[in-house]
N, C-alpha and C. Protein backbone atom coordinates (compact mmCIF):
# COMPACT_ATOMS: atom_id res chain seq x y z
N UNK A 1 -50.30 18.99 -6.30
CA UNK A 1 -51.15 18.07 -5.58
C UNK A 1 -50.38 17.56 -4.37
N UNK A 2 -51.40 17.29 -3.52
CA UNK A 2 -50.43 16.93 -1.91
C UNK A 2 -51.30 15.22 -1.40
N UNK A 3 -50.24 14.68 -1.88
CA UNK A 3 -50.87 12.94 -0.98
C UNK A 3 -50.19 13.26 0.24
N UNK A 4 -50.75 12.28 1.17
CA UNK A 4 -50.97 11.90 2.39
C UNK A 4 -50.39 10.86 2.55
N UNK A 5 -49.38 9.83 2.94
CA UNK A 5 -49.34 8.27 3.04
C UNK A 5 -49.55 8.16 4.97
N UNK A 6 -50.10 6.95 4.82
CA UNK A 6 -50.20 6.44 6.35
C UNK A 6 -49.73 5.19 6.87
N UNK A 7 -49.21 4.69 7.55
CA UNK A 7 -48.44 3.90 7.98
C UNK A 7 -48.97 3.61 9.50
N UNK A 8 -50.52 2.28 9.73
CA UNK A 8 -51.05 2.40 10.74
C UNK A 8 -50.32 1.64 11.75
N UNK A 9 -50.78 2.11 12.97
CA UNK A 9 -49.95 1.54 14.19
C UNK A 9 -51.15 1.93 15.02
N UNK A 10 -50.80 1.06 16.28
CA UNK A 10 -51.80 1.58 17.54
C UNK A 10 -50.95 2.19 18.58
N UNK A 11 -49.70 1.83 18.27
CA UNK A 11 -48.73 2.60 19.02
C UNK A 11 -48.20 3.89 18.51
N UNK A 12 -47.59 3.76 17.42
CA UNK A 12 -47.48 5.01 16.77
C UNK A 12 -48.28 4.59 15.10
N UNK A 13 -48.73 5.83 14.94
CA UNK A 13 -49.57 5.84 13.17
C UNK A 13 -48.57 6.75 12.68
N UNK A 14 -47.74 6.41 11.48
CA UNK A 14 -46.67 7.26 10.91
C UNK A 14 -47.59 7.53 9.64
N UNK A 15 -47.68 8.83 9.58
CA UNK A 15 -47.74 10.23 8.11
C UNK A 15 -46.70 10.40 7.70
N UNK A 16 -47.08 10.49 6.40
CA UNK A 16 -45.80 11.32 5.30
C UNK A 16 -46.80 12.40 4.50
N UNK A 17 -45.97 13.45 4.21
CA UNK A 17 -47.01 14.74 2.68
C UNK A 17 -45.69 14.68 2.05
N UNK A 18 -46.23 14.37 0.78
CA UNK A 18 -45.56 14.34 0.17
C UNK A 18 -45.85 15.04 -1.50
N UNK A 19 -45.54 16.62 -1.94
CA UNK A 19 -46.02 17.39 -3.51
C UNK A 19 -45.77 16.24 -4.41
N UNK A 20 -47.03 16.13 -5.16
CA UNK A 20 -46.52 15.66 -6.77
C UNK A 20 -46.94 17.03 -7.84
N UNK A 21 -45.95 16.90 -8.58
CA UNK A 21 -46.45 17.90 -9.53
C UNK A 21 -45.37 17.35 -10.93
N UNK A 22 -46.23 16.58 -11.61
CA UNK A 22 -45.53 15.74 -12.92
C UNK A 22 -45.09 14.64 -12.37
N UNK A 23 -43.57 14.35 -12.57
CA UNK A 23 -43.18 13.45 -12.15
C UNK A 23 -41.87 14.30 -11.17
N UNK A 24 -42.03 14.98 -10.72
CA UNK A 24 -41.95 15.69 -9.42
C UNK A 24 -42.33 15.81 -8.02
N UNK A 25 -41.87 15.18 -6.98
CA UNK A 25 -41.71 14.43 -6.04
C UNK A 25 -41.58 15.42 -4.84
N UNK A 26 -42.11 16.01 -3.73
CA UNK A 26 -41.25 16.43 -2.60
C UNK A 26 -41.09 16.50 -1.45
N UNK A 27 -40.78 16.70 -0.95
CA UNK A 27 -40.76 16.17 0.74
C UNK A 27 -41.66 17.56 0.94
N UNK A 28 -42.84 17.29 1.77
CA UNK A 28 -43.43 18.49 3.10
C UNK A 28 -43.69 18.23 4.00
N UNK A 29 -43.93 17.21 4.86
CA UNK A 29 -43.87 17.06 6.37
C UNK A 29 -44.44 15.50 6.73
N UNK A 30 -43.40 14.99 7.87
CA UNK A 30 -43.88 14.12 8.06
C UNK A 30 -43.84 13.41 9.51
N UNK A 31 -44.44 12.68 10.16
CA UNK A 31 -44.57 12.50 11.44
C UNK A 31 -45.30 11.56 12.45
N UNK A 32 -45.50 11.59 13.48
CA UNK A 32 -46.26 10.17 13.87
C UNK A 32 -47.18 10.72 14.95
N UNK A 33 -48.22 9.85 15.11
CA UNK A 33 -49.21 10.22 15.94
C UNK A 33 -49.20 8.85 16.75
N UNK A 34 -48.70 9.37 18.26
CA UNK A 34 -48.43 8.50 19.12
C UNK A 34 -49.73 8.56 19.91
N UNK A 35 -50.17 7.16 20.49
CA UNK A 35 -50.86 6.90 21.36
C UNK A 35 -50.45 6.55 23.09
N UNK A 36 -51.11 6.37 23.83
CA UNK A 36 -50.83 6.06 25.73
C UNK A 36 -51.12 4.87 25.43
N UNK A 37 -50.36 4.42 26.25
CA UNK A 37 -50.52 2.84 25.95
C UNK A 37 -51.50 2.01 27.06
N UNK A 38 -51.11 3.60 27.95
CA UNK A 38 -51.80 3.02 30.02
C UNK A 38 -53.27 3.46 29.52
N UNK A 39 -53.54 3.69 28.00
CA UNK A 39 -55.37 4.12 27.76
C UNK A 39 -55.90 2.89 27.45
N UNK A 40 -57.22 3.03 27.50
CA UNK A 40 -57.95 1.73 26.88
C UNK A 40 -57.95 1.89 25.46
N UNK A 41 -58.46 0.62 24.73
CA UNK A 41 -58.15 0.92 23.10
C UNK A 41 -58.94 1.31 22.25
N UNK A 42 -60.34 1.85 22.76
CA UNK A 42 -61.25 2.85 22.37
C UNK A 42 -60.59 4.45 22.33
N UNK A 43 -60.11 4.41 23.45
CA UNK A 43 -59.22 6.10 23.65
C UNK A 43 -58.05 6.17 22.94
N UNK A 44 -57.18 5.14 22.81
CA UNK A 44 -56.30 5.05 21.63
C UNK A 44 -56.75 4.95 20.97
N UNK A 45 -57.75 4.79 20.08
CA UNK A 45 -58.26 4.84 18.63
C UNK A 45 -58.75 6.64 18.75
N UNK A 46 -59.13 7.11 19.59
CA UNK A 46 -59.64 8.31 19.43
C UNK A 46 -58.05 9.20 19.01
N UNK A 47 -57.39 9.04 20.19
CA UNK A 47 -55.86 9.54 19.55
C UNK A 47 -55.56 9.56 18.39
N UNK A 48 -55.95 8.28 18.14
CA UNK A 48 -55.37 8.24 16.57
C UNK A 48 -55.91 9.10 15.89
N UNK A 49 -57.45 8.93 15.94
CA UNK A 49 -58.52 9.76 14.94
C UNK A 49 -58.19 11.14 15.19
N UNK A 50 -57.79 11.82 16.54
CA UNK A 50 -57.51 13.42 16.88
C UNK A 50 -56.22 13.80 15.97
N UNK A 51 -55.44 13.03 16.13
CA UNK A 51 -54.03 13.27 15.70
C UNK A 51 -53.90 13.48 13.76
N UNK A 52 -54.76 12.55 13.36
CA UNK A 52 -54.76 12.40 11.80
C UNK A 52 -56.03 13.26 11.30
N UNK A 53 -56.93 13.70 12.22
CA UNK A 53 -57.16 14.64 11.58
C UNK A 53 -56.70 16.30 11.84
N UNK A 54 -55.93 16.34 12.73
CA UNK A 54 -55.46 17.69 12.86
C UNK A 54 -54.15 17.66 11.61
N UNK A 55 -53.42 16.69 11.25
CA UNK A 55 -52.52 16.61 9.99
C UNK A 55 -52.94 17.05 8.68
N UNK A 56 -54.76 16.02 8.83
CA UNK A 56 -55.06 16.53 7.61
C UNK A 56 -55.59 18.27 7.52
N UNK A 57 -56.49 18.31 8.48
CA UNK A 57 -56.47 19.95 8.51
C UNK A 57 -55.53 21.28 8.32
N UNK A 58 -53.95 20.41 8.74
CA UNK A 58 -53.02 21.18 8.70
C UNK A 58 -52.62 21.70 7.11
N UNK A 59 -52.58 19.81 6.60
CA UNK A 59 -51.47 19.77 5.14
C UNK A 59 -52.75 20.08 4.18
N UNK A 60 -53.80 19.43 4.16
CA UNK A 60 -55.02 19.38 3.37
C UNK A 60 -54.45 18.59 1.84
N UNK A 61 -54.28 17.58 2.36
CA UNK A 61 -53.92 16.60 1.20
C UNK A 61 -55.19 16.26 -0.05
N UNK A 62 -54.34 16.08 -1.10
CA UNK A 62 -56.23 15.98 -2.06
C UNK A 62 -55.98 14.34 -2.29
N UNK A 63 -55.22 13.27 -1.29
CA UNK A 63 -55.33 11.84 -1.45
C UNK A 63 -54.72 11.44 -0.55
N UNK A 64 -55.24 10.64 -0.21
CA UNK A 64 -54.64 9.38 0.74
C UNK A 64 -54.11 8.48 0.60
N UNK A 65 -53.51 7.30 1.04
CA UNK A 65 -52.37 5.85 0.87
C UNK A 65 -52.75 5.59 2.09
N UNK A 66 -52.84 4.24 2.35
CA UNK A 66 -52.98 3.44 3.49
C UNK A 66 -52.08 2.45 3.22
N UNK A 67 -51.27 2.07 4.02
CA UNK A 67 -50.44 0.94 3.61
C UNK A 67 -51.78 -0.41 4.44
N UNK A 68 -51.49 -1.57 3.82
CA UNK A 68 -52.70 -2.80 3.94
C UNK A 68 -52.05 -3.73 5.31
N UNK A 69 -52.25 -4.58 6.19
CA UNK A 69 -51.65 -5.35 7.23
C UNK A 69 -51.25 -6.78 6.85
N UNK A 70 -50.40 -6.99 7.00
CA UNK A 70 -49.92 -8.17 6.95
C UNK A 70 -50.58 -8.79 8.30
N UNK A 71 -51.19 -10.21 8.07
CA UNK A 71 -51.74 -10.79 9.17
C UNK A 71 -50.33 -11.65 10.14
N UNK A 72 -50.52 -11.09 11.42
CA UNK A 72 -49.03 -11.47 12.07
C UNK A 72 -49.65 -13.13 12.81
N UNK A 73 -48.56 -13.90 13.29
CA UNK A 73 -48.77 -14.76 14.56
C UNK A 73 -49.81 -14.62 15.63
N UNK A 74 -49.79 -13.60 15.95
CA UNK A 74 -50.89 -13.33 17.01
C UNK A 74 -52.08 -12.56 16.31
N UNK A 75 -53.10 -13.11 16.92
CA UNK A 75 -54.54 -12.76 16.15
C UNK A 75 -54.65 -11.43 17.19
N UNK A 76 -54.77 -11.28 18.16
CA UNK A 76 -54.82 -10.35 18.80
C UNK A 76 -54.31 -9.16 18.32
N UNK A 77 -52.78 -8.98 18.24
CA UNK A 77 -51.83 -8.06 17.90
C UNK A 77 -52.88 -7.41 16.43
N UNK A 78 -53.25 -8.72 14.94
CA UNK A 78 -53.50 -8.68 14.29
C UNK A 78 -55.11 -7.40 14.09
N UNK A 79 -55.68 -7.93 15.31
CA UNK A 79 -57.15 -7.42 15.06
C UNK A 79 -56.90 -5.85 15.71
N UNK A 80 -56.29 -5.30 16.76
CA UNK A 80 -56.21 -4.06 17.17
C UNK A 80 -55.24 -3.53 16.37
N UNK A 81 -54.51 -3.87 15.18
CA UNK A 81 -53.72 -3.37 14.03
C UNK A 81 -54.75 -3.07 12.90
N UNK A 82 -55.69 -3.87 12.87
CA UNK A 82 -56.85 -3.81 11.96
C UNK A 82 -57.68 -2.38 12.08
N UNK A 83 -58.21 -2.33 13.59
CA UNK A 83 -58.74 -1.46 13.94
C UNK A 83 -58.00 0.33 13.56
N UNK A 84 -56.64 0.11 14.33
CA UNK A 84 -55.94 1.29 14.43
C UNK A 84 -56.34 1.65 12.43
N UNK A 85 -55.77 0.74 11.33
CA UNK A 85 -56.12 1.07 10.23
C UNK A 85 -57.31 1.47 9.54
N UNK A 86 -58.30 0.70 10.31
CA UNK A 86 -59.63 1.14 10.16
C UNK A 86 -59.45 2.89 10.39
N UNK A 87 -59.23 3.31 11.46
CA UNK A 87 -59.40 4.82 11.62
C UNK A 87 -58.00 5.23 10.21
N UNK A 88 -57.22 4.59 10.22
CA UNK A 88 -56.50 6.05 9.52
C UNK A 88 -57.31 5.74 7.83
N UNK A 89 -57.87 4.73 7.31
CA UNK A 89 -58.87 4.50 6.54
C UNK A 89 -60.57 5.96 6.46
N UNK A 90 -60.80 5.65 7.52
CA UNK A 90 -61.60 6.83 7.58
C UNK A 90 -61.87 8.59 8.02
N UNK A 91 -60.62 8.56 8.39
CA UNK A 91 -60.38 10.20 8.72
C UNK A 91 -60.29 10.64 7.21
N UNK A 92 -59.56 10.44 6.84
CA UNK A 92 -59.17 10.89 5.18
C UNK A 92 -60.87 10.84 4.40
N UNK A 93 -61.21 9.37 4.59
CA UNK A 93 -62.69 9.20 3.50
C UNK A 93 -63.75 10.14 4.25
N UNK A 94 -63.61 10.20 5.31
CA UNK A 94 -64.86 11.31 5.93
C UNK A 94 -64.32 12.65 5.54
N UNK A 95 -63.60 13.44 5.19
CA UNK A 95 -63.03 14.39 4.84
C UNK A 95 -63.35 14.58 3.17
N UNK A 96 -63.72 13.72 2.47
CA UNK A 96 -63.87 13.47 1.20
C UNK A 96 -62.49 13.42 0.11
N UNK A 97 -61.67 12.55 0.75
CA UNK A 97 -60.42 12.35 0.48
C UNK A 97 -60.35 11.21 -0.18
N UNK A 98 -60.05 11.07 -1.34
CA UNK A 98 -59.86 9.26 -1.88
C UNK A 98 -59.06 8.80 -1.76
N UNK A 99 -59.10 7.77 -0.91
CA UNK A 99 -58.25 6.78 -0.18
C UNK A 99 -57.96 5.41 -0.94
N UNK A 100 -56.88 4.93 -1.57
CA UNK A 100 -56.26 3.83 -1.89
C UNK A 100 -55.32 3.19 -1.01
N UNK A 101 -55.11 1.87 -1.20
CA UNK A 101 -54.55 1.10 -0.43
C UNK A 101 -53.28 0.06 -1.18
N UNK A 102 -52.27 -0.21 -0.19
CA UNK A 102 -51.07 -0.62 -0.69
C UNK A 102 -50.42 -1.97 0.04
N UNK A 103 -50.11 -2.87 -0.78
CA UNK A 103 -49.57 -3.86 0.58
C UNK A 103 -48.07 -3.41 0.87
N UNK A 104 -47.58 -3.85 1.64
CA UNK A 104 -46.46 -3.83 2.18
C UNK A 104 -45.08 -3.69 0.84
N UNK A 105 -45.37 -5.08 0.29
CA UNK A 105 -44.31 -5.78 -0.42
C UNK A 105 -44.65 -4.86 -1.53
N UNK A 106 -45.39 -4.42 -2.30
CA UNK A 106 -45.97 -3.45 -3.30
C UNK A 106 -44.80 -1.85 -3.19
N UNK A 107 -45.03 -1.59 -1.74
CA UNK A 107 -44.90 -0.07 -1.35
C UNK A 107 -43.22 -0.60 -1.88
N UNK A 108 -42.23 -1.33 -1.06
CA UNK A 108 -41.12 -1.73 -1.11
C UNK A 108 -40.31 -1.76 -2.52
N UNK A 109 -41.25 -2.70 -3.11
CA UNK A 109 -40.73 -3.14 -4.75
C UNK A 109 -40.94 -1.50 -5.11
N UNK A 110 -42.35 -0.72 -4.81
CA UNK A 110 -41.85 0.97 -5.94
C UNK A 110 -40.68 1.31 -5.60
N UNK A 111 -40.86 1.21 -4.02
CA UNK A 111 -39.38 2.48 -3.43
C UNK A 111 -38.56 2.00 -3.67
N UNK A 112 -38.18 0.39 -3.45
CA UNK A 112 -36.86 0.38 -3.95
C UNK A 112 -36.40 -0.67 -4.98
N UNK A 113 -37.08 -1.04 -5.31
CA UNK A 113 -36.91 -2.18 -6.12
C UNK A 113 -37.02 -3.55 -5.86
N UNK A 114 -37.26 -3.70 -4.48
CA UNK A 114 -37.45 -5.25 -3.83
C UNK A 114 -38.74 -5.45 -2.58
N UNK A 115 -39.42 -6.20 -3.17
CA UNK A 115 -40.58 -6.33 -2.25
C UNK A 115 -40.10 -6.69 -0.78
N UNK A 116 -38.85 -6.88 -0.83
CA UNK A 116 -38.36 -8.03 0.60
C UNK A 116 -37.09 -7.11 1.28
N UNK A 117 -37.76 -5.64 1.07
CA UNK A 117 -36.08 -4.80 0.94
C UNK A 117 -36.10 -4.18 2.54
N UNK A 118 -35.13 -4.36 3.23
CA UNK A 118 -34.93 -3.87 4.90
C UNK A 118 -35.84 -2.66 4.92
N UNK A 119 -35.99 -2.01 6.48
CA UNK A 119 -36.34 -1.18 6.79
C UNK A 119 -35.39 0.56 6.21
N UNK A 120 -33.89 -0.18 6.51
CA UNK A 120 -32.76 1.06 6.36
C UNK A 120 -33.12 1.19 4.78
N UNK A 121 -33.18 0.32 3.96
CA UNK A 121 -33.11 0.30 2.10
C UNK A 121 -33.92 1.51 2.51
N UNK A 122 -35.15 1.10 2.41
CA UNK A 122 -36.74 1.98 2.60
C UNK A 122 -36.64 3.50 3.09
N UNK A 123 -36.19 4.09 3.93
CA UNK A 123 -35.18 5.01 4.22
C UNK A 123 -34.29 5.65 3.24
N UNK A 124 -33.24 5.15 2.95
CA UNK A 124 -32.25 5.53 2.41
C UNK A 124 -32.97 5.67 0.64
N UNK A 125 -33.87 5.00 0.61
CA UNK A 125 -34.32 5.24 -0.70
C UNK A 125 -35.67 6.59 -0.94
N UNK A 126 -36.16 6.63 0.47
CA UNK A 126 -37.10 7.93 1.08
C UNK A 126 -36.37 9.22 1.04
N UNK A 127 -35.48 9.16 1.46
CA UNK A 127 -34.06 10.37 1.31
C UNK A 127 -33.71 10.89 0.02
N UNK A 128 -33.21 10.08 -0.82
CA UNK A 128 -33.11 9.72 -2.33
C UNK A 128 -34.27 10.37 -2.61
N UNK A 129 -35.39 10.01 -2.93
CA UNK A 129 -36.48 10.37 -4.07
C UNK A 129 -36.88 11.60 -3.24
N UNK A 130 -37.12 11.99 -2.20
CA UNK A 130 -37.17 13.21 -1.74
C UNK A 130 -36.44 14.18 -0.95
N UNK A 131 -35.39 14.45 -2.33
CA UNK A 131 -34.45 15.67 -1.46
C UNK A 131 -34.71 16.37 -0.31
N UNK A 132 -33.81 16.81 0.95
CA UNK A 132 -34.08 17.71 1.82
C UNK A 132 -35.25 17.14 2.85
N UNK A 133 -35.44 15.80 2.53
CA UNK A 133 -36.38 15.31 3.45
C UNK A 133 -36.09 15.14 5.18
N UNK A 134 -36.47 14.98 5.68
CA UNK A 134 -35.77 15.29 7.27
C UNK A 134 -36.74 13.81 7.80
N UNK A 135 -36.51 12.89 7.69
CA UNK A 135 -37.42 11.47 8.61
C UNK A 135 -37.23 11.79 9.80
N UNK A 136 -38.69 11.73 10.65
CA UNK A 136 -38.33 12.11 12.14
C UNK A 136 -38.61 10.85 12.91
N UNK A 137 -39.06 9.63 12.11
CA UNK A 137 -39.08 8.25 12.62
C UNK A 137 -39.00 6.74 11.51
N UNK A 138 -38.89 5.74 12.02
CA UNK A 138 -39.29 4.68 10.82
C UNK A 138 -40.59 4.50 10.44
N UNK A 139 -41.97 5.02 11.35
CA UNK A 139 -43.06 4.71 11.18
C UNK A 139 -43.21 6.07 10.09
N UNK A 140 -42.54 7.19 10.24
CA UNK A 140 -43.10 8.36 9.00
C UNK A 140 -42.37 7.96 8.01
N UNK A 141 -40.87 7.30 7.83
CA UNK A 141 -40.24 7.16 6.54
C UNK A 141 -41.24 5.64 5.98
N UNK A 142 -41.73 4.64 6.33
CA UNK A 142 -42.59 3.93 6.04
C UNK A 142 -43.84 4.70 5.57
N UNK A 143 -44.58 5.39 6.09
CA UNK A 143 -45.52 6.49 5.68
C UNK A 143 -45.13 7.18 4.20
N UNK A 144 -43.94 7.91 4.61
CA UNK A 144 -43.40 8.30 2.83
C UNK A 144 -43.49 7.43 2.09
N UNK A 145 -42.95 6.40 2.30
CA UNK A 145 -43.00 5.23 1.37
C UNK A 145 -44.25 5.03 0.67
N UNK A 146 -45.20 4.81 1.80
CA UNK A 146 -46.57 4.70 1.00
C UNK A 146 -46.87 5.83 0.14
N UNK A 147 -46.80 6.91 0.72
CA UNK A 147 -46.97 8.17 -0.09
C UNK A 147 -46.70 7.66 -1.69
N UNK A 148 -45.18 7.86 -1.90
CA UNK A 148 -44.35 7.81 -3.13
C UNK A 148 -45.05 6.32 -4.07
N UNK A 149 -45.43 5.48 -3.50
CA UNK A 149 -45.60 4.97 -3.93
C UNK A 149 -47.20 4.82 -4.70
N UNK A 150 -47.86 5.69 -3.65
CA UNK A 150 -49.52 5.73 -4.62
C UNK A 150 -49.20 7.01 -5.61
N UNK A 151 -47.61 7.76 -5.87
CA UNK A 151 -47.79 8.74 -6.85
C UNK A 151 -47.48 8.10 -7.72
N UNK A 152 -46.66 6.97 -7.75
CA UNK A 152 -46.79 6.48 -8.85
C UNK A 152 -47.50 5.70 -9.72
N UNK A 153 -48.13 5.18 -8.63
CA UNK A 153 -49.09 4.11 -9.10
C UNK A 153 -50.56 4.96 -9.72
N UNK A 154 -50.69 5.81 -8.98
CA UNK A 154 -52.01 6.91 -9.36
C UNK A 154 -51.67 7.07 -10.76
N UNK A 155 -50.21 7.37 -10.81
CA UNK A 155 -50.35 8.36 -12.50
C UNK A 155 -50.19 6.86 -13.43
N UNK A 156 -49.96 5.83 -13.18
CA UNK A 156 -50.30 4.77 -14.06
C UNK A 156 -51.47 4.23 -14.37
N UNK A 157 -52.17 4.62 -13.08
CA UNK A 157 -53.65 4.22 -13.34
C UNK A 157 -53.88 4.97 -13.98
N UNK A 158 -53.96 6.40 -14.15
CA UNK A 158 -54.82 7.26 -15.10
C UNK A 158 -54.41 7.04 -16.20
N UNK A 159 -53.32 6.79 -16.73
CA UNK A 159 -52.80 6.72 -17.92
C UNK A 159 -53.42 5.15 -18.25
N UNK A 160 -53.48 3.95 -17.75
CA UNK A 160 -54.50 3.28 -18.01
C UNK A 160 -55.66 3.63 -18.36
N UNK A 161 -55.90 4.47 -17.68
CA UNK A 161 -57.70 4.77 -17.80
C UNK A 161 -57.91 5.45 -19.28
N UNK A 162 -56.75 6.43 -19.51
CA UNK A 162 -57.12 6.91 -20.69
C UNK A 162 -56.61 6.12 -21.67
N UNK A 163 -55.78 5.46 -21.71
CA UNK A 163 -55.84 4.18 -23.15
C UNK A 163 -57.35 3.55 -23.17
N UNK A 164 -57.43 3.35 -22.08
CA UNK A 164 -59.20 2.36 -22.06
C UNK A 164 -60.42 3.01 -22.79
N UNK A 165 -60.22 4.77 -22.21
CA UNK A 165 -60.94 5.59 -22.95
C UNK A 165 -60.97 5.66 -24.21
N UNK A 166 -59.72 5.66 -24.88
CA UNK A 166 -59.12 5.86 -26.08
C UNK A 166 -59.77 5.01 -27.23
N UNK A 167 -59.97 3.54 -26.81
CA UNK A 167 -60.29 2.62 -27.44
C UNK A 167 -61.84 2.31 -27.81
């Protein structure tokens, strides 16, 4: 099975693919889809949407991860961060991709054990769980992150689901 994690930006949107197979983990490609900044932010949203879906066409992931926004100081900054997520939210669901979502502090505490853990931890712990991985930015090793982290959380949910069944 091949997740997808996304890591939205309006400047750059960082991807991770990342194989699960058991509790088997692996690095397959990961990267960022940069936007013009001298565009208006209708045409940067289209970037975005061109860029994430030529990834998915490429990798053909059977799930998605969205990491969730932390609401910043500026409402502004906040609402065109909203947006940019909005699209990496729906390239995947128009594709018929099931898309789950992750907060920040969530993704952190899987990867590394601390909801409050640096950018480098996050990294260095992306490296770690996926041998031979090659990060080509912080916005794709954040992306992995999300990745790794809806594999784990996915296979707990199901295993929830089937105790629930069970009963």
């Amino acid at each position: 099975m091949r997740l997808i994690g996304l890591d939205p930006g309006l400047r750059n949107t960082g991807w991770g693919i990342i194989g699960v197979q058991g509790n088997r983990l692996t690095w397959v490609a990961d990267g960022v889809v940069l936007t013009d900044g001298k565009l208006s932010l209708a045409e940067r949203l289209v970037q975005i949407q061109t860029g994430l879906q030529a990834v998915i066409a490429l990798y053909r992931p059977d799930e998605a991860a969205v990491e969730e926004t932390f609401v910043n100081k500026n409402p502004v900054s906040t609402l065109k961060l909203g947006q940019a997520r909005g699209i990496a939210l729906v390239v995947p669901a128009t594709q018929g991709i099931p898309v789950s979502e992750y907060l920040p502090n969530l993704v952190k505490k899987t990867v590394v054990g601390s909801g409050h853990a640096a950018k480098e931890q996050v990294q260095m712990m992306v490296r770690t769980l996926l041998p031979g991985c090659q990060i080509s930015t912080a916005d794709a090793a954040d992306a992995l992150a999300v990745a790794i982290c809806h594999a784990h959380h996915r296979r707990a949910d199901s295993v929830q689901k089937m105790m629930d069944a069970a009963q």
